[in-house]
PDB file of N, CA and C in Angstrom:
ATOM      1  N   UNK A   1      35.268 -20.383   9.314  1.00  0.00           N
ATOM      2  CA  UNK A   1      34.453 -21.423   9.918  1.00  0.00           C
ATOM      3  C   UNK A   1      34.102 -21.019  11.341  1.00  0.00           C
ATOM      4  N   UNK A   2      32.777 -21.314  12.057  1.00  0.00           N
ATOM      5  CA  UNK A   2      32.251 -20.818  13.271  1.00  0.00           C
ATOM      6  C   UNK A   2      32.091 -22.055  13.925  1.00  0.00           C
ATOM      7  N   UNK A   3      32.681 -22.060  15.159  1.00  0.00           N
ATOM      8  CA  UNK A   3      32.889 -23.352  15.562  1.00  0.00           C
ATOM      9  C   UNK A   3      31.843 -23.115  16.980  1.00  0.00           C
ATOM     10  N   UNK A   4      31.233 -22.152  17.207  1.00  0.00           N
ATOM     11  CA  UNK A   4      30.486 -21.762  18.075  1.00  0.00           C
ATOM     12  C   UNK A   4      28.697 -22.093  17.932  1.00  0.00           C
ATOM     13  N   UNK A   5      27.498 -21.774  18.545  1.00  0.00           N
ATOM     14  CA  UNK A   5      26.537 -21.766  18.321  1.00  0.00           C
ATOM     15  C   UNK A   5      26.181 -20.830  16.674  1.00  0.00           C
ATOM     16  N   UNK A   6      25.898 -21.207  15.905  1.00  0.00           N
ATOM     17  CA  UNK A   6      26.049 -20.405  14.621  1.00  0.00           C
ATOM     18  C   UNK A   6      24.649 -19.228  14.560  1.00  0.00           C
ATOM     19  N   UNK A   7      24.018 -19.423  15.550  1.00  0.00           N
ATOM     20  CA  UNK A   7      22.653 -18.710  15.443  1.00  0.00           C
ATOM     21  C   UNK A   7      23.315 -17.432  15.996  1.00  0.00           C
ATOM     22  N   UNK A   8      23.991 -17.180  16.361  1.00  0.00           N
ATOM     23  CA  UNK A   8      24.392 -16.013  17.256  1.00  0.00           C
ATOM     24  C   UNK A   8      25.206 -15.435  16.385  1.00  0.00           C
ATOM     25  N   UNK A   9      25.575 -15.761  14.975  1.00  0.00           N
ATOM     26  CA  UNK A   9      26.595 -14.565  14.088  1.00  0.00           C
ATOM     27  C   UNK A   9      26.033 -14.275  13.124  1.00  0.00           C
ATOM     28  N   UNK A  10      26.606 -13.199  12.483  1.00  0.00           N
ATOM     29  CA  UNK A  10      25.607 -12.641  11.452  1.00  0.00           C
ATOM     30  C   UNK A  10      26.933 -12.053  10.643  1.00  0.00           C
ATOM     31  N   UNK A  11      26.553 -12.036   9.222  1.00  0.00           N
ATOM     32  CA  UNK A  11      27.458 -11.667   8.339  1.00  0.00           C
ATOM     33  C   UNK A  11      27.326  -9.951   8.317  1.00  0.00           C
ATOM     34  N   UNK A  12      28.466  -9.343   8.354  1.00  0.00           N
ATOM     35  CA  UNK A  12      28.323  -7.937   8.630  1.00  0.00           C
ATOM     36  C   UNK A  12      29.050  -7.509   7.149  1.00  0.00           C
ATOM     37  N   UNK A  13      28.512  -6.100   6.523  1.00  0.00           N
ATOM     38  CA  UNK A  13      29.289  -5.388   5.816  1.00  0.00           C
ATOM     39  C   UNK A  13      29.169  -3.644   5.539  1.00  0.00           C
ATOM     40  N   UNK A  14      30.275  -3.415   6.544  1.00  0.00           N
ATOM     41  CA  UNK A  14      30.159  -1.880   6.632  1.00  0.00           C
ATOM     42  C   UNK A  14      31.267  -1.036   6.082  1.00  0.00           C
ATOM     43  N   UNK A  15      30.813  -0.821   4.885  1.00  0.00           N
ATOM     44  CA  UNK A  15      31.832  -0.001   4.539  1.00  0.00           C
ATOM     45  C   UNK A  15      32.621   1.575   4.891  1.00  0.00           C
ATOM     46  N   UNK A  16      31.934   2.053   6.048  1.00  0.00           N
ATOM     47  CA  UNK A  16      31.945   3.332   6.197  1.00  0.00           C
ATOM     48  C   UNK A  16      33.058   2.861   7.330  1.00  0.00           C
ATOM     49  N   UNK A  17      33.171   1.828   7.888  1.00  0.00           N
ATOM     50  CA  UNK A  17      34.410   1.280   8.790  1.00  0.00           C
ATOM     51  C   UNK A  17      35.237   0.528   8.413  1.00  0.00           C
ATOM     52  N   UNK A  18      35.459   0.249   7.109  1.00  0.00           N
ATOM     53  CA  UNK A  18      35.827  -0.484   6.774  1.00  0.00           C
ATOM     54  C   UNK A  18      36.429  -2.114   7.043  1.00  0.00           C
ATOM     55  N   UNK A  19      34.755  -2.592   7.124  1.00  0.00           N
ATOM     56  CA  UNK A  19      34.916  -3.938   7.629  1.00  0.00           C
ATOM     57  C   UNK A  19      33.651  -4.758   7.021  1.00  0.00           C
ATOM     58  N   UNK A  20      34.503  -6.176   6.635  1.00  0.00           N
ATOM     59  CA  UNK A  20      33.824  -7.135   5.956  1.00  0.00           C
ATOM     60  C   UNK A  20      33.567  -8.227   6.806  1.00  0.00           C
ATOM     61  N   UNK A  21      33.090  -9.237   7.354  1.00  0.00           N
ATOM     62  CA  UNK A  21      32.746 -10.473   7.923  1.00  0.00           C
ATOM     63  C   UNK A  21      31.826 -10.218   9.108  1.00  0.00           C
ATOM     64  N   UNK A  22      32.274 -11.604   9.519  1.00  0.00           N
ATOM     65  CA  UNK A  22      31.236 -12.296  10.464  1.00  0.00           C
ATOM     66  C   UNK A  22      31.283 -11.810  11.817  1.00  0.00           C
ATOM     67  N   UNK A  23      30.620 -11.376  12.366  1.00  0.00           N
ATOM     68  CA  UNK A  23      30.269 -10.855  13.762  1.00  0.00           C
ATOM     69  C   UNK A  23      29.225 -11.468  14.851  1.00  0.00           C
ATOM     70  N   UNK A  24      29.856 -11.762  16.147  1.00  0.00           N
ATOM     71  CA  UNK A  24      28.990 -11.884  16.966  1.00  0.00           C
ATOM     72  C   UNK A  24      27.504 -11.089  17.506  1.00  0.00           C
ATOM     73  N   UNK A  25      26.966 -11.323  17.647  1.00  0.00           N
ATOM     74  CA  UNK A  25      25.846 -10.603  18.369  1.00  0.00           C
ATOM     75  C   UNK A  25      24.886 -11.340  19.030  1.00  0.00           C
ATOM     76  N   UNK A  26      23.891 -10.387  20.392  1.00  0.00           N
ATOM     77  CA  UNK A  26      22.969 -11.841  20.432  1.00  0.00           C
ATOM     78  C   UNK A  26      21.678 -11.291  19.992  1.00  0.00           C
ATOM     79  N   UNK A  27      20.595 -12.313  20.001  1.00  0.00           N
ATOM     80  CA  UNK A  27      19.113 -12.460  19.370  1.00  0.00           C
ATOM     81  C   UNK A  27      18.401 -11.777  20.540  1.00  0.00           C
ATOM     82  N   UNK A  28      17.697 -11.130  19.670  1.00  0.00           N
ATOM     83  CA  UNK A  28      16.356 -10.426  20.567  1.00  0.00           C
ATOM     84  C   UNK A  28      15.463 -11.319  21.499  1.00  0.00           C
ATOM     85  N   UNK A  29      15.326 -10.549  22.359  1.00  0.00           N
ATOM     86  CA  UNK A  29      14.503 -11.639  23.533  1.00  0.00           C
ATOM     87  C   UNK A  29      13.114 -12.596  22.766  1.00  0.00           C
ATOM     88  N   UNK A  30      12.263 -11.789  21.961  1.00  0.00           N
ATOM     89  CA  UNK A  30      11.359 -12.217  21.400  1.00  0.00           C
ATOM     90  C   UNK A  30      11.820 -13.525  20.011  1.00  0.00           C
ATOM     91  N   UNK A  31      12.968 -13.500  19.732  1.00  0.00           N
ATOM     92  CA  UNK A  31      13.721 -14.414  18.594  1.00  0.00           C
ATOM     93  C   UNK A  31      13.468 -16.004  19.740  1.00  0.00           C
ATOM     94  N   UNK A  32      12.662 -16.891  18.558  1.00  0.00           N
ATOM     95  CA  UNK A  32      13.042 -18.358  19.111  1.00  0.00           C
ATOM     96  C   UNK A  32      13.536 -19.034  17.763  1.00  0.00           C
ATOM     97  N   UNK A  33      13.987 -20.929  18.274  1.00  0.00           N
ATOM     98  CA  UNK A  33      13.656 -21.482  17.144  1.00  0.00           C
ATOM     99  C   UNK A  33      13.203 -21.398  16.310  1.00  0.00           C
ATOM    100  N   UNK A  34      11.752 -21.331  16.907  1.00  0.00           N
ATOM    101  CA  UNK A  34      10.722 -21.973  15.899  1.00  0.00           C
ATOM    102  C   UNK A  34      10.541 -20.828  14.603  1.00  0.00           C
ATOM    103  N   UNK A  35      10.771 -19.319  15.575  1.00  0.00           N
ATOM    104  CA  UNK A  35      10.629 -18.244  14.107  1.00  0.00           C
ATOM    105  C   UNK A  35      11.967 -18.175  13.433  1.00  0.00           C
ATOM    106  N   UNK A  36      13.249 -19.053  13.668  1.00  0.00           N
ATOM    107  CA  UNK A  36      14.471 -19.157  12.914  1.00  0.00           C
ATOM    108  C   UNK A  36      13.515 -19.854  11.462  1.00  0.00           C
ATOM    109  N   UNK A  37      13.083 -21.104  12.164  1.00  0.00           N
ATOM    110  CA  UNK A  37      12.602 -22.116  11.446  1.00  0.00           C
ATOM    111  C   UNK A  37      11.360 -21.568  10.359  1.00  0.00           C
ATOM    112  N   UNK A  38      10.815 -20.386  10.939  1.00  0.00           N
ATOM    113  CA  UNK A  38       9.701 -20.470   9.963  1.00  0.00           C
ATOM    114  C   UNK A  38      10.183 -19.234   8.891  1.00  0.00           C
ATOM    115  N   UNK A  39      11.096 -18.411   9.047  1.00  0.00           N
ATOM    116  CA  UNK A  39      11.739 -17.691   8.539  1.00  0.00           C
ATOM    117  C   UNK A  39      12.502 -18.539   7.378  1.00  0.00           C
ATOM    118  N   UNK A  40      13.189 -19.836   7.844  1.00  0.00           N
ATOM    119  CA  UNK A  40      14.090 -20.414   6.725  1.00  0.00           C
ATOM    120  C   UNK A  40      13.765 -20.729   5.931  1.00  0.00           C
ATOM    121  N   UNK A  41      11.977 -21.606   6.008  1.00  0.00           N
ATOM    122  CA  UNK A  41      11.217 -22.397   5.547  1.00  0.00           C
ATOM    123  C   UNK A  41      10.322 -21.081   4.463  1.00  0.00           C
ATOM    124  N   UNK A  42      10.323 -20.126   4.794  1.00  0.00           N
ATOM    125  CA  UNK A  42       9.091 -19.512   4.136  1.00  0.00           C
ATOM    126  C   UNK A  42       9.857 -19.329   2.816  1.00  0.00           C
ATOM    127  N   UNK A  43       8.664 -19.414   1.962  1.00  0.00           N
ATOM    128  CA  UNK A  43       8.947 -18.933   0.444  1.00  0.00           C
ATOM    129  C   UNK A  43       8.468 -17.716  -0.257  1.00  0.00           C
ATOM    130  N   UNK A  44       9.309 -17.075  -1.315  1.00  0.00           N
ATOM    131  CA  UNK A  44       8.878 -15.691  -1.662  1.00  0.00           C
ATOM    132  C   UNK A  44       7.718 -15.910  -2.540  1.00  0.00           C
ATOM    133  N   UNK A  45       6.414 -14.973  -2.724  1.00  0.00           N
ATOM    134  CA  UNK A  45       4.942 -15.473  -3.143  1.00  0.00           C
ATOM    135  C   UNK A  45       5.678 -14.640  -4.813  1.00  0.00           C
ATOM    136  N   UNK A  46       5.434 -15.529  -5.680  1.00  0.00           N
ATOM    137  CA  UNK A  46       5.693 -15.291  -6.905  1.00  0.00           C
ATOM    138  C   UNK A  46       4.163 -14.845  -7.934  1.00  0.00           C
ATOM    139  N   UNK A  47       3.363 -15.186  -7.246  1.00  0.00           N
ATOM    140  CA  UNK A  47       2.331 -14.686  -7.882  1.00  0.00           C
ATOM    141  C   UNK A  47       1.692 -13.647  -7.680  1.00  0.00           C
ATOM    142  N   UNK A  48       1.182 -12.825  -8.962  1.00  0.00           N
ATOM    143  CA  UNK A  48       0.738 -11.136  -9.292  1.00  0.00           C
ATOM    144  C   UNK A  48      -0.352 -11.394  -9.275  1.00  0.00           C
ATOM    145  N   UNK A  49      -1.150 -10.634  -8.227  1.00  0.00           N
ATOM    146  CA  UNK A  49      -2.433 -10.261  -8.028  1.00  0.00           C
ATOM    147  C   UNK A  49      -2.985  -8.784  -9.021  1.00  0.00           C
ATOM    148  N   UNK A  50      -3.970  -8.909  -9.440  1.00  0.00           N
ATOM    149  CA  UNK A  50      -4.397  -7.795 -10.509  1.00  0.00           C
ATOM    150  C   UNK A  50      -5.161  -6.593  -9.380  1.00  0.00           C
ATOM    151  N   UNK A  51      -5.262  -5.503  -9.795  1.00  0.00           N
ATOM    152  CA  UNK A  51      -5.496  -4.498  -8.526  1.00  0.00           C
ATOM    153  C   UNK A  51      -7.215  -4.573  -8.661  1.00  0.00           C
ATOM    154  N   UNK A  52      -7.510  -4.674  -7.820  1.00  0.00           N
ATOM    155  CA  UNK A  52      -9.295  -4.763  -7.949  1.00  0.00           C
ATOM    156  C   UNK A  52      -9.477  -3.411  -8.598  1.00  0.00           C
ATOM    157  N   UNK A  53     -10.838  -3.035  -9.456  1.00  0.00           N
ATOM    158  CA  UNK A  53     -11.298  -2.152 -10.008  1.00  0.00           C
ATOM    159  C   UNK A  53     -12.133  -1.518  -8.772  1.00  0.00           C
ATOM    160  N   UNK A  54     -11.985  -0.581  -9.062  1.00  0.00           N
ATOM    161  CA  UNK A  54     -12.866   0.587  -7.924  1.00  0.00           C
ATOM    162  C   UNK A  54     -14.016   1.358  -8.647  1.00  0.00           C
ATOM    163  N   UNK A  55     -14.916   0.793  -8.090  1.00  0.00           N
ATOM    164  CA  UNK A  55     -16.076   1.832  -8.318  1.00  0.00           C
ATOM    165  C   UNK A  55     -16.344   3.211  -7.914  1.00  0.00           C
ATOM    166  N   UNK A  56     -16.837   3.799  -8.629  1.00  0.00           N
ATOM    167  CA  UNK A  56     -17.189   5.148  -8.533  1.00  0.00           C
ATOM    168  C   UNK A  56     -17.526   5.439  -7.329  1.00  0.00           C
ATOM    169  N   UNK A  57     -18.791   4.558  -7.138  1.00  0.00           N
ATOM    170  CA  UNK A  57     -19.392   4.649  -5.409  1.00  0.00           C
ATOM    171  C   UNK A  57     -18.188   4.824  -4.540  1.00  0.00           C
ATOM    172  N   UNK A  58     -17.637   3.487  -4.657  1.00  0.00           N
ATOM    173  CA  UNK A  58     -16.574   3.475  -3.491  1.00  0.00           C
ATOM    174  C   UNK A  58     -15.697   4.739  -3.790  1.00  0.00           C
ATOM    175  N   UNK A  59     -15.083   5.132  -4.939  1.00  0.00           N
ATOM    176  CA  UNK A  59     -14.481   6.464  -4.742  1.00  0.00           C
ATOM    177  C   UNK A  59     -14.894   7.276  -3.832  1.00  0.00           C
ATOM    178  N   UNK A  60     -16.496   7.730  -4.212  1.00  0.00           N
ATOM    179  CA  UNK A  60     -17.038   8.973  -3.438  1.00  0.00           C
ATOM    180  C   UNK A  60     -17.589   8.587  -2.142  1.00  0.00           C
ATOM    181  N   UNK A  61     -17.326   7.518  -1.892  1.00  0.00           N
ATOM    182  CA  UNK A  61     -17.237   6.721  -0.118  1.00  0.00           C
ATOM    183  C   UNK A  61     -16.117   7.112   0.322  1.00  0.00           C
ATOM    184  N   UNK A  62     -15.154   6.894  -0.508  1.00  0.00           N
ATOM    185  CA  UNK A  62     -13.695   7.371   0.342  1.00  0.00           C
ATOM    186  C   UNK A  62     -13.212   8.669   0.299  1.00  0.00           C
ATOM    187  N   UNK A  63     -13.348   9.213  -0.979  1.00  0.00           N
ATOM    188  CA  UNK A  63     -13.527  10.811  -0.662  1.00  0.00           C
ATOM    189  C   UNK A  63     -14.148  11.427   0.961  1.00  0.00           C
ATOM    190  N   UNK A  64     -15.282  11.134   0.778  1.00  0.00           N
ATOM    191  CA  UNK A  64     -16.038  11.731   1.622  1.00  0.00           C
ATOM    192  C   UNK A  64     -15.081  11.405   3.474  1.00  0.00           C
ATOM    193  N   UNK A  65     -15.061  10.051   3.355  1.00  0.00           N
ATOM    194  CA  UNK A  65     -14.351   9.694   4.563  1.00  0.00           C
ATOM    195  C   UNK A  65     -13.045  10.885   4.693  1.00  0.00           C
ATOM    196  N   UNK A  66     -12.236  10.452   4.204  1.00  0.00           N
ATOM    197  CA  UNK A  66     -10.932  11.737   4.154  1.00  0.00           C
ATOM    198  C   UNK A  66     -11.512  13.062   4.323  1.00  0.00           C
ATOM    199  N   UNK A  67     -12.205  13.419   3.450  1.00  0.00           N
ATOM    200  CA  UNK A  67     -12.296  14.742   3.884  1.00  0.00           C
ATOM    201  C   UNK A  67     -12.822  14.652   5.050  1.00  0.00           C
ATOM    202  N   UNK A  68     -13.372  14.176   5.375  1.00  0.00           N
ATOM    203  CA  UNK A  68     -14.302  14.284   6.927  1.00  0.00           C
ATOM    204  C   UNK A  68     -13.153  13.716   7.987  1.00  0.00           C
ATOM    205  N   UNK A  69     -12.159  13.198   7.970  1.00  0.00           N
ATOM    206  CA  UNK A  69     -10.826  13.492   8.444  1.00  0.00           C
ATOM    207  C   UNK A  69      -9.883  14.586   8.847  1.00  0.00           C
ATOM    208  N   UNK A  70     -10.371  15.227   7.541  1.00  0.00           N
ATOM    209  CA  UNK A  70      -8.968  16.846   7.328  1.00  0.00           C
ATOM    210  C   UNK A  70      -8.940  17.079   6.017  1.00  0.00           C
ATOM    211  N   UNK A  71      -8.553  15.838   5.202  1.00  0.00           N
ATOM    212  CA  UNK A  71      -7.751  16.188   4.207  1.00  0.00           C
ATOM    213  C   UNK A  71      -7.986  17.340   3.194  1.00  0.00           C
ATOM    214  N   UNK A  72      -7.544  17.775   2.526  1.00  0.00           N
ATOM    215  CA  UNK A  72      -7.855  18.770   1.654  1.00  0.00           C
ATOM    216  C   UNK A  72      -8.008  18.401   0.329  1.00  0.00           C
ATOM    217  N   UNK A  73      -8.737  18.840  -0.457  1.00  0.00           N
ATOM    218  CA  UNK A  73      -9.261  18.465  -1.625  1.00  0.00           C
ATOM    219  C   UNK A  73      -7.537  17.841  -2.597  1.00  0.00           C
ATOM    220  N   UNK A  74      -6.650  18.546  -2.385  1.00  0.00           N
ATOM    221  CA  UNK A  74      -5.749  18.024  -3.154  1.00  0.00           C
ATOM    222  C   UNK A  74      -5.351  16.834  -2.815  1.00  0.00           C
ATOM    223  N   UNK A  75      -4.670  17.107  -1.427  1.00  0.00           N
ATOM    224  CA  UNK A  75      -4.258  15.174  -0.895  1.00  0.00           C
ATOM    225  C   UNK A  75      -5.344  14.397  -1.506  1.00  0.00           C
ATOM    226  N   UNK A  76      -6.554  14.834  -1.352  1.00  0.00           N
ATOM    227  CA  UNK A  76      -7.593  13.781  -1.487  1.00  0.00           C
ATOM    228  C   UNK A  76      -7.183  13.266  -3.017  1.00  0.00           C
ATOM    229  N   UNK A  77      -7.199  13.917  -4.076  1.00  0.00           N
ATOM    230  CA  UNK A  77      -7.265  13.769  -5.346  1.00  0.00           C
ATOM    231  C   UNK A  77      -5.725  12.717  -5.562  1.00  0.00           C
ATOM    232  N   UNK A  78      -4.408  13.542  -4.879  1.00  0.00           N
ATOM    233  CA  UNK A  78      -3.000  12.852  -5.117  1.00  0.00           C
ATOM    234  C   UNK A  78      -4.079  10.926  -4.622  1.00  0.00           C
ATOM    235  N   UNK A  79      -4.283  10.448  -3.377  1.00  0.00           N
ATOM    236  CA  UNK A  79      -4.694   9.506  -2.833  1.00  0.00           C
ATOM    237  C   UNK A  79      -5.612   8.854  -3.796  1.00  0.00           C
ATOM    238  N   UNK A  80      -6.730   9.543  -4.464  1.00  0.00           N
ATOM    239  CA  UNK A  80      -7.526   8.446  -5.047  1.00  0.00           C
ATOM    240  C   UNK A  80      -7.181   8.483  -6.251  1.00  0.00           C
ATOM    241  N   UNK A  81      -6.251   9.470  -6.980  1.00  0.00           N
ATOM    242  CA  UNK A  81      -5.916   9.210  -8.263  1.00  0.00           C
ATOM    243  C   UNK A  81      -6.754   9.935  -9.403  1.00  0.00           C
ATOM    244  N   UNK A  82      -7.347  11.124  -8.793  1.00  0.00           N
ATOM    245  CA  UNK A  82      -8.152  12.272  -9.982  1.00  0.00           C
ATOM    246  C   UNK A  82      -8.011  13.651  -9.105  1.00  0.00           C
ATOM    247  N   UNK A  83      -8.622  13.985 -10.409  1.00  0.00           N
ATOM    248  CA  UNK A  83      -7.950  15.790 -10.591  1.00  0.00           C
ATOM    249  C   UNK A  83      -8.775  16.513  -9.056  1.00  0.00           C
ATOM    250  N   UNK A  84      -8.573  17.606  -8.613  1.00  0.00           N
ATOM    251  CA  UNK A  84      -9.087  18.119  -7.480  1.00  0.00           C
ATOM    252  C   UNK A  84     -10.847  18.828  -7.536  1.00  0.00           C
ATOM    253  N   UNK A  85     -10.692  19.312  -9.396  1.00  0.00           N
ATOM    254  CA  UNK A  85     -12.168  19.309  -9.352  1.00  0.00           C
ATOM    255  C   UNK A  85     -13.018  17.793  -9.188  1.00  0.00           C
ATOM    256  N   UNK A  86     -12.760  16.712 -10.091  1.00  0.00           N
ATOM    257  CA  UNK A  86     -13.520  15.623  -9.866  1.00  0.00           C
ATOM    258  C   UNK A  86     -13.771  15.092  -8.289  1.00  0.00           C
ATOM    259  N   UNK A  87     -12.869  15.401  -7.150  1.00  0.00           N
ATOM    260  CA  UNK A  87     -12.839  15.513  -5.914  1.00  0.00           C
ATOM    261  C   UNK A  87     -14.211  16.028  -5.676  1.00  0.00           C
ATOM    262  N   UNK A  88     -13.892  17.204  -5.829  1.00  0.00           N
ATOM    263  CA  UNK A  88     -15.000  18.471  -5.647  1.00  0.00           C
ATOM    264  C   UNK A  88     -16.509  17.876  -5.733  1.00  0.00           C
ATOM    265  N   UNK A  89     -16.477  17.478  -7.034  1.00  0.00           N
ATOM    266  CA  UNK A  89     -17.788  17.138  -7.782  1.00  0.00           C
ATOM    267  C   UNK A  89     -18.151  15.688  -7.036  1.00  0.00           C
ATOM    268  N   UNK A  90     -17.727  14.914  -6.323  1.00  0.00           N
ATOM    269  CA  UNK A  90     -17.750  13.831  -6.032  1.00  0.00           C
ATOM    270  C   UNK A  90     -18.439  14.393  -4.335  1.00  0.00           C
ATOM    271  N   UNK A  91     -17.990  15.501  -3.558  1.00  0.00           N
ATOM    272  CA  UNK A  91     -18.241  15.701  -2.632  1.00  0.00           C
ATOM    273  C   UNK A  91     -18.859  16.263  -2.940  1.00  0.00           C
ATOM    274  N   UNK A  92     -19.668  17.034  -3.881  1.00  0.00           N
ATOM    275  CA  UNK A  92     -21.449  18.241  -3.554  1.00  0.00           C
ATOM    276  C   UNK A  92     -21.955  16.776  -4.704  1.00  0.00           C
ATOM    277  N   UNK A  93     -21.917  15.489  -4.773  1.00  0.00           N
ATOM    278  CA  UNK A  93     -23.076  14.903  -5.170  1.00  0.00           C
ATOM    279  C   UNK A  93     -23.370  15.067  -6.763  1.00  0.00           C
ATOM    280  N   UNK A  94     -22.071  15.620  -7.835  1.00  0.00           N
ATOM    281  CA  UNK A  94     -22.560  15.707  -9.134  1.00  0.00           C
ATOM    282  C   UNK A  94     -23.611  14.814  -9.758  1.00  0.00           C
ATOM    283  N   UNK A  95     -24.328  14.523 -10.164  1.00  0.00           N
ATOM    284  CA  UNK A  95     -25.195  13.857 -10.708  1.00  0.00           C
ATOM    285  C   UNK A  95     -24.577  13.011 -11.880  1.00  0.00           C
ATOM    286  N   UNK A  96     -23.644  12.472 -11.994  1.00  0.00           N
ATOM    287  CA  UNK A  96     -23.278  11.602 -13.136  1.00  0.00           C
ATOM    288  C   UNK A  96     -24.013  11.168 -14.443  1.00  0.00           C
ATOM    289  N   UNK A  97     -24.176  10.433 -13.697  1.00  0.00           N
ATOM    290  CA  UNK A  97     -25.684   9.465 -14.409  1.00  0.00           C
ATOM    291  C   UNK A  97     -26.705  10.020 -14.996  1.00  0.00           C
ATOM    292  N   UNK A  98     -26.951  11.428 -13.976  1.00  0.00           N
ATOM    293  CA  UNK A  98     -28.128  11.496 -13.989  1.00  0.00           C
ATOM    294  C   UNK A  98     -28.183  12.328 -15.333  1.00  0.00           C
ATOM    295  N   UNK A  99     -27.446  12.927 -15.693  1.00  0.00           N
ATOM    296  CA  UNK A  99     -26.859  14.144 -16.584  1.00  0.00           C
ATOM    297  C   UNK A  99     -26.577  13.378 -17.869  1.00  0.00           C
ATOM    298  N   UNK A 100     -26.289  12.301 -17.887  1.00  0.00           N
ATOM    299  CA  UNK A 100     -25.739  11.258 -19.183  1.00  0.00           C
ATOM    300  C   UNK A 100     -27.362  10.789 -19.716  1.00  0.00           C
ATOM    301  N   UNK A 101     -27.800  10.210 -18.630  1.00  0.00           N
ATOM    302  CA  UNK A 101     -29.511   9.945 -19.283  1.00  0.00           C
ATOM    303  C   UNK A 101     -30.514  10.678 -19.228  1.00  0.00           C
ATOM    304  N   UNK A 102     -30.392  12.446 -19.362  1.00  0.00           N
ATOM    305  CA  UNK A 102     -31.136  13.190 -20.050  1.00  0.00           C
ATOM    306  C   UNK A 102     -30.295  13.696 -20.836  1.00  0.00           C
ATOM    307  N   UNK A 103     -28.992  13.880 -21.385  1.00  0.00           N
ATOM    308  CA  UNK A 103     -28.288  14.008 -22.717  1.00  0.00           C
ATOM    309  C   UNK A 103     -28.602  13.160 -23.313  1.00  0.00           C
ATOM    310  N   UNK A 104     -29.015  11.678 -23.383  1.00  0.00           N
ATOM    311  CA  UNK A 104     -28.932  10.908 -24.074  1.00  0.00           C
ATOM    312  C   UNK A 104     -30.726  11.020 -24.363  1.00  0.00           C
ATOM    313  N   UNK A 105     -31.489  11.504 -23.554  1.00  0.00           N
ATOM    314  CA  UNK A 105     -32.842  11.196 -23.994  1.00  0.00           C
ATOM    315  C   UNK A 105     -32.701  12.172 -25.155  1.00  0.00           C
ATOM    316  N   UNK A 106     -32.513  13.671 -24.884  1.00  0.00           N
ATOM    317  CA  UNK A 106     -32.621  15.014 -25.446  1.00  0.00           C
ATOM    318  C   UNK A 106     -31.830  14.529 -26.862  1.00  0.00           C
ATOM    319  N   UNK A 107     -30.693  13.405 -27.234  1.00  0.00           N
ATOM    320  CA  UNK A 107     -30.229  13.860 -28.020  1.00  0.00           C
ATOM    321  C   UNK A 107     -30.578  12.102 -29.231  1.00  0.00           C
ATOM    322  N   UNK A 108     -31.699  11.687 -28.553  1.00  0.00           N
ATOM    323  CA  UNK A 108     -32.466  10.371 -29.317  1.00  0.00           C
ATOM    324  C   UNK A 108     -30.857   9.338 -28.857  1.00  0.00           C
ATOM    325  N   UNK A 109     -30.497   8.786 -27.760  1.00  0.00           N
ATOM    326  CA  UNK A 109     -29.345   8.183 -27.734  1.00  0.00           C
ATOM    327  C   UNK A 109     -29.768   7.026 -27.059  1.00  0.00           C
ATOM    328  N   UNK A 110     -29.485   5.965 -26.973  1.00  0.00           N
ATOM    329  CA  UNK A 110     -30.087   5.020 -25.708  1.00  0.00           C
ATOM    330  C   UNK A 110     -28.849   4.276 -25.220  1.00  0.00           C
TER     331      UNK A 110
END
């Protein structure tokens, strides 16, 4: 039992010293009430947000940014999540699209 100001102890457990309980210490200059209070009060957010879908564009928006940073084609690829050629092809401007709708004209496809 702490028969003292109770804001000032903190439950300690260090096993490498072998020691269990309650210890004095004091609060950081920036520590008040009110962030005791909003700390006690806050609740953990239980709800799962779904990861937004990323467009292609924006890929080869952010490619481009990084590399124009430093990065090297690999970091780049580990970061956005494809292989180091698709990197590549994303930075000289592959034609995507453009390549899918003359395969598809050439081959009667719509």
């Amino acid at each position: 039992a702490i028969d003292k100001d109770k804001i000032k102890w903190s439950y300690v457990y260090a096993p490498e010293s072998n020691f269990i309980g309650m210890m004095e210490n004091s609060l950081p200059a920036f520590w008040s009430p009110g962030l005791s209070k909003a700390y006690a009060d806050a609740k953990p957010s239980t709800e799962v947000k779904t990861p937004k879908k990323i467009t292609r564009e924006d890929k080869v928006m952010k490619v481009k940014e990084l590399r124009k940073i430093g990065y090297s084609l690999g970091e780049i690829a580990k970061i956005i999540g494809t292989s180091k050629s698709t990197v590549e092809n994303y930075l000289n401007g592959y034609p995507y699209r453009r390549k899918r709708k003359i395969q598809s004209i050439r081959y009667g496809l719509k």
